[in-house]
C-alpha atoms as a PDB file:
ATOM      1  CA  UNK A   1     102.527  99.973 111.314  1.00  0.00           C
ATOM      2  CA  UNK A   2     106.176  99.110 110.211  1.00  0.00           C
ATOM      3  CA  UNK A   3     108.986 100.587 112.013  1.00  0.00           C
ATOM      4  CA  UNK A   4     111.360 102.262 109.632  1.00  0.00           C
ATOM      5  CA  UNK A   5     115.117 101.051 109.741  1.00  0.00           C
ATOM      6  CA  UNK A   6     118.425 102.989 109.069  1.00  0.00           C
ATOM      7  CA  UNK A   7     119.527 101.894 105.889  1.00  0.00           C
ATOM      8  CA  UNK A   8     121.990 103.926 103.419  1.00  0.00           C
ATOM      9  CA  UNK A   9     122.527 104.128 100.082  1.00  0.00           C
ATOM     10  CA  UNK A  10     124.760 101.105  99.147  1.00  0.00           C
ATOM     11  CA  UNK A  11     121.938  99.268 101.145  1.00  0.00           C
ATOM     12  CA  UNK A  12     119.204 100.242  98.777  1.00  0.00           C
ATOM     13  CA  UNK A  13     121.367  99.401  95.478  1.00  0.00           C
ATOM     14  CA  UNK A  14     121.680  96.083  97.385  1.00  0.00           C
ATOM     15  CA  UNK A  15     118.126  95.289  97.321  1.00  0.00           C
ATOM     16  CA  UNK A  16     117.169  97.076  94.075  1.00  0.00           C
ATOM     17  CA  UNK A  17     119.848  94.574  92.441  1.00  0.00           C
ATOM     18  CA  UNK A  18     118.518  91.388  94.432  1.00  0.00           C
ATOM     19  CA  UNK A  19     115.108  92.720  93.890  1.00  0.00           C
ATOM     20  CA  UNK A  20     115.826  92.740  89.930  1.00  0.00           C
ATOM     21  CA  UNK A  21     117.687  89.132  90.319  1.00  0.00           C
ATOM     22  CA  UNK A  22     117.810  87.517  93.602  1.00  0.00           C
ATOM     23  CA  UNK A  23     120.781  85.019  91.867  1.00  0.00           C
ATOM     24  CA  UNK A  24     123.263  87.890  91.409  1.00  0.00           C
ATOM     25  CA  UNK A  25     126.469  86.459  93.093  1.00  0.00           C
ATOM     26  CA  UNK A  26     128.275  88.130  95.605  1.00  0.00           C
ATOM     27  CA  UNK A  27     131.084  89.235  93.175  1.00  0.00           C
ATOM     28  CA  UNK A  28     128.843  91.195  90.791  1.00  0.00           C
ATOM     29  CA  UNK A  29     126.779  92.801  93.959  1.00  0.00           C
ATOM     30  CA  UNK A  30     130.290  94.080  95.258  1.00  0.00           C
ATOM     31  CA  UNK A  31     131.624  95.192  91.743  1.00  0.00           C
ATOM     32  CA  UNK A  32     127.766  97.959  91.471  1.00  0.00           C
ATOM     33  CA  UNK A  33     128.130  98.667  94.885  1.00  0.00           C
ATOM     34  CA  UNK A  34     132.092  99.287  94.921  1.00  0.00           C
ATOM     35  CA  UNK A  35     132.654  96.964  97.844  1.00  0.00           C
ATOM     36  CA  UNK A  36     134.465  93.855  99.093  1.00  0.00           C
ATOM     37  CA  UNK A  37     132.377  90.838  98.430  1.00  0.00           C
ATOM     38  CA  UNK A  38     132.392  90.169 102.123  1.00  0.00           C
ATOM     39  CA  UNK A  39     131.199  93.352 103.100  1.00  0.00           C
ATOM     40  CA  UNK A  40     128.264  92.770 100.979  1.00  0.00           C
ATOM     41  CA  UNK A  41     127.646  89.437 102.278  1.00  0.00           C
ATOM     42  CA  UNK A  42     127.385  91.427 106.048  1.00  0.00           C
ATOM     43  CA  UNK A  43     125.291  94.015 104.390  1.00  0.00           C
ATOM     44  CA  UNK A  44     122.522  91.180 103.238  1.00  0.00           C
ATOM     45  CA  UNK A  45     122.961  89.276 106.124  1.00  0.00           C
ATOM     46  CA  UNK A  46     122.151  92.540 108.451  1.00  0.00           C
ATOM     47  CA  UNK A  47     119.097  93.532 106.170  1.00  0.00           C
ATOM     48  CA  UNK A  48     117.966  89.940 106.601  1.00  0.00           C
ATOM     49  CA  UNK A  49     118.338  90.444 110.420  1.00  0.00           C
ATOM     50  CA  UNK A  50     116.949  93.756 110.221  1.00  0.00           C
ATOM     51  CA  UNK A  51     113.786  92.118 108.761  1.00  0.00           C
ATOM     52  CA  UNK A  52     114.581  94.389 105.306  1.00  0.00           C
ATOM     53  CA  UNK A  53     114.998  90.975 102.991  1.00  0.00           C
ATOM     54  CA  UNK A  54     112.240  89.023 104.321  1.00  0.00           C
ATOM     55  CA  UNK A  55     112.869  85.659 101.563  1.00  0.00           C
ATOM     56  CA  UNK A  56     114.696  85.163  98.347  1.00  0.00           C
ATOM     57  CA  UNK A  57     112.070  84.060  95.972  1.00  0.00           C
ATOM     58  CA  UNK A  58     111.718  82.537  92.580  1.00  0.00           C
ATOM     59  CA  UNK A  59     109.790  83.327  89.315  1.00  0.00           C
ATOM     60  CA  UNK A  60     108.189  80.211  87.487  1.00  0.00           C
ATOM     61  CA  UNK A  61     106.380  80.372  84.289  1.00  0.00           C
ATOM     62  CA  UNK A  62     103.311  78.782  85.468  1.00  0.00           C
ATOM     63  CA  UNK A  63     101.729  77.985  81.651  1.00  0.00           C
ATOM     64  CA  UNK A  64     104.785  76.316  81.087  1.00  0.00           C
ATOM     65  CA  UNK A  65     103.577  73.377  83.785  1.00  0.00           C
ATOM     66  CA  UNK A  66     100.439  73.346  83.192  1.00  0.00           C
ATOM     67  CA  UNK A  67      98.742  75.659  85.153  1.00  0.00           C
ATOM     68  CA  UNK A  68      97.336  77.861  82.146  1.00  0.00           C
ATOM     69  CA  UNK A  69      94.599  80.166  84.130  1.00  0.00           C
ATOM     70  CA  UNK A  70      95.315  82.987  87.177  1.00  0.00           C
ATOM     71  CA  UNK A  71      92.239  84.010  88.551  1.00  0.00           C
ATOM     72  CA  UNK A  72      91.506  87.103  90.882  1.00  0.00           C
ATOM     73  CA  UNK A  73      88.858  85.315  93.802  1.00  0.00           C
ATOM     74  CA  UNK A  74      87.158  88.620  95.681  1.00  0.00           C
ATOM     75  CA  UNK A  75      85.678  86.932  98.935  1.00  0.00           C
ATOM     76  CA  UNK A  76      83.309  88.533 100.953  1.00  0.00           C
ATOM     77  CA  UNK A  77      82.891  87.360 104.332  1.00  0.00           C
ATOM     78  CA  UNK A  78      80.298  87.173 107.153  1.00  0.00           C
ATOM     79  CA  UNK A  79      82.379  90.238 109.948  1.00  0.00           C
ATOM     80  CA  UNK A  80      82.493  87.034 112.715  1.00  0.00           C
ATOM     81  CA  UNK A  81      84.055  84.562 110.551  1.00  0.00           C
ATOM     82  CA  UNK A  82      87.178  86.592 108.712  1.00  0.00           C
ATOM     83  CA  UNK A  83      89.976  86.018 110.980  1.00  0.00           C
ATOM     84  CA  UNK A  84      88.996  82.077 110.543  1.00  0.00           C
ATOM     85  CA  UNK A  85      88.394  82.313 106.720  1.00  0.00           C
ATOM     86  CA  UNK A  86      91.692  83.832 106.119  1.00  0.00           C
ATOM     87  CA  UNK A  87      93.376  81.287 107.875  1.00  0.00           C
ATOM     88  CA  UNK A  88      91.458  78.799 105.869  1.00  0.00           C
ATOM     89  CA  UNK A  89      92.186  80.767 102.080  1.00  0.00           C
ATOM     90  CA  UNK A  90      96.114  80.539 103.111  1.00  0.00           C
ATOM     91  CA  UNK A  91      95.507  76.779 103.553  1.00  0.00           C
ATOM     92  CA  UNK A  92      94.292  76.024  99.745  1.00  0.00           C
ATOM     93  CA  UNK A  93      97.767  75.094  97.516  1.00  0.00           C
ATOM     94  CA  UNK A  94      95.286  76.904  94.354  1.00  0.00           C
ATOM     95  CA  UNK A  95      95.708  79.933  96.135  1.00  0.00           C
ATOM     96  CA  UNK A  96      99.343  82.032  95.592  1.00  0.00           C
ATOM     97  CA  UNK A  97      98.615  85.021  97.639  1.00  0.00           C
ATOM     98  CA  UNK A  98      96.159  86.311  99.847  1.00  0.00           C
ATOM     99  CA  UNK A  99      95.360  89.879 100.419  1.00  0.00           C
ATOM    100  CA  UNK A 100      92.661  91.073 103.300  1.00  0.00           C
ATOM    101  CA  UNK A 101      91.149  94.270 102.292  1.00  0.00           C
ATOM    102  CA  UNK A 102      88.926  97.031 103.067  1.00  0.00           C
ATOM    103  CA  UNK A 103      85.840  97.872 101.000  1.00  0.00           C
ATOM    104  CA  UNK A 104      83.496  95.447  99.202  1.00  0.00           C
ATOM    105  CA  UNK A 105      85.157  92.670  99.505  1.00  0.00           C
ATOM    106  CA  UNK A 106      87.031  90.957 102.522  1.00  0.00           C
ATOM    107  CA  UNK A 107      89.645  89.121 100.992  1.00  0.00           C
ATOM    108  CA  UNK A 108      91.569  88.970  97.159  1.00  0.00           C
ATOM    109  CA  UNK A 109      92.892  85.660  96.158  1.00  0.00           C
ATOM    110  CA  UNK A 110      95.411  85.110  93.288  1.00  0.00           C
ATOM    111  CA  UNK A 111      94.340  81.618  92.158  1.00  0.00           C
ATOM    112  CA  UNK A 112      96.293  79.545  89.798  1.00  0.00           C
ATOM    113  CA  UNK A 113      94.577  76.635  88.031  1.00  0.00           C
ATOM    114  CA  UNK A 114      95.347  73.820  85.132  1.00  0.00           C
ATOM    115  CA  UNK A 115      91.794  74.453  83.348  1.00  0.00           C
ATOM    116  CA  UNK A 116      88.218  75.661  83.621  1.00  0.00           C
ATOM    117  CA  UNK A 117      87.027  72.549  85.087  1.00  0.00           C
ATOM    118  CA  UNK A 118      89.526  72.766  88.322  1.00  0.00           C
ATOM    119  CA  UNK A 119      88.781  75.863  88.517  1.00  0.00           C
ATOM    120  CA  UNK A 120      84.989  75.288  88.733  1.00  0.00           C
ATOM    121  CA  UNK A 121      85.639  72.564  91.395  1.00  0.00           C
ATOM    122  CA  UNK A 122      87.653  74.494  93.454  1.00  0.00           C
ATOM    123  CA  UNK A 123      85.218  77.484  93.668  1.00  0.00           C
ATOM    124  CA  UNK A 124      82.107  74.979  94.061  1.00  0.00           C
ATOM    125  CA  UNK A 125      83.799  72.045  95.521  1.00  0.00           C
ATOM    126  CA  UNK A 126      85.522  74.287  98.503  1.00  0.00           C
ATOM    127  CA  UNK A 127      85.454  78.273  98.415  1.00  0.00           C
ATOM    128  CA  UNK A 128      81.662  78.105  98.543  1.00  0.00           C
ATOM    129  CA  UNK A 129      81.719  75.500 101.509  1.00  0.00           C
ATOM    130  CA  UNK A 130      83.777  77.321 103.506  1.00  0.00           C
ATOM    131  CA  UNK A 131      81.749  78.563 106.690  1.00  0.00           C
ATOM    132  CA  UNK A 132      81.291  82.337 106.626  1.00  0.00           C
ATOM    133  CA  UNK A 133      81.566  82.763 102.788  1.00  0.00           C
ATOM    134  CA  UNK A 134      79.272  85.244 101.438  1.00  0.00           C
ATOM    135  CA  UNK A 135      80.117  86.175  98.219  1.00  0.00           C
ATOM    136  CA  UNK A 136      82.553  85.384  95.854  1.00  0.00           C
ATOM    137  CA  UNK A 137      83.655  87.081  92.550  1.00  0.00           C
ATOM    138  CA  UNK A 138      86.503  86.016  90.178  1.00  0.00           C
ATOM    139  CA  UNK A 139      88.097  87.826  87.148  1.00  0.00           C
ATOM    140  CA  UNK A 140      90.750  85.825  84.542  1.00  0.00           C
ATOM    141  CA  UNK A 141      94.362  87.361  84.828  1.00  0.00           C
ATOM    142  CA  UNK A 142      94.823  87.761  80.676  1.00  0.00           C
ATOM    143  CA  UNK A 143      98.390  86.370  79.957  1.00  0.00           C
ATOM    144  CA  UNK A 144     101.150  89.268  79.240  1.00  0.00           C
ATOM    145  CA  UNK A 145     102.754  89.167  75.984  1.00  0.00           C
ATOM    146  CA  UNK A 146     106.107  88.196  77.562  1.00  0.00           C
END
């Protein structure tokens, strides 16, 4: 389990702001938070070090190039083979995120995918080939009305 680490207030309006919009500047962090900007700049650099801030990330609007399906993949592996097979589902550039579970299935896959056709590929072509597959399940992500 995750250790828990001392953080304080101003530390948590920190990350909720980044969290909302990792490109806030420095300047408009320190104006919420009622601090220098180079204060703030030791703050994120100490919840970086602290393991806190793990990555800045960005948002793309996947439809937008291309990529007009997100499918949920459930895999269900053989017991002897899921240490390998997630190695293996974190390998595939289709797959976003990978999430090892308890209950029916072993492993959920995000999948994002141009059309129906990669999409059948991609399950037939190399999910189902992978040693120690068992089962696998997918469900279409329906687009949000953004």
């Amino acid at each position: 389990m995750g250790s828990t680490v001392k953080i304080d207030e101003t530390d948590l309006k920190i990350i909720k702001m980044l969290t909302q919009n990792a490109r806030f500047s420095l300047r408009e962090i320190a104006t919420v938070v009622k601090m220098s900007p180079s204060s703030v700049r030791n703050r994120m650099k100490s919840l970086v070090d602290l393991g806190v801030i793990k990555r800045y990330t960005l948002e793309v609007d996947h439809r937008k190039i291309g990529f007009e399906i997100q499918v949920v993949v459930l895999v269900t592996s053989k017991p002897s083979e899921s240490d390998r097979l997630n190695l293996a589902l974190k390998g595939y550039d289709e797959i976003t995120e990978v999430l090892r579970t308890s209950g029916p299935a072993n492993f959920i896959c995000k999948v994002r995918i141009r059309d129906i056709t990669e999409l059948t590929k991609f399950i037939t072509g190399a999910l189902e080939k992978l040693n120690g597959v068992e089962r696998i399940e997918t469900m279409f992500i329906l687009p949000q009305d953004d």
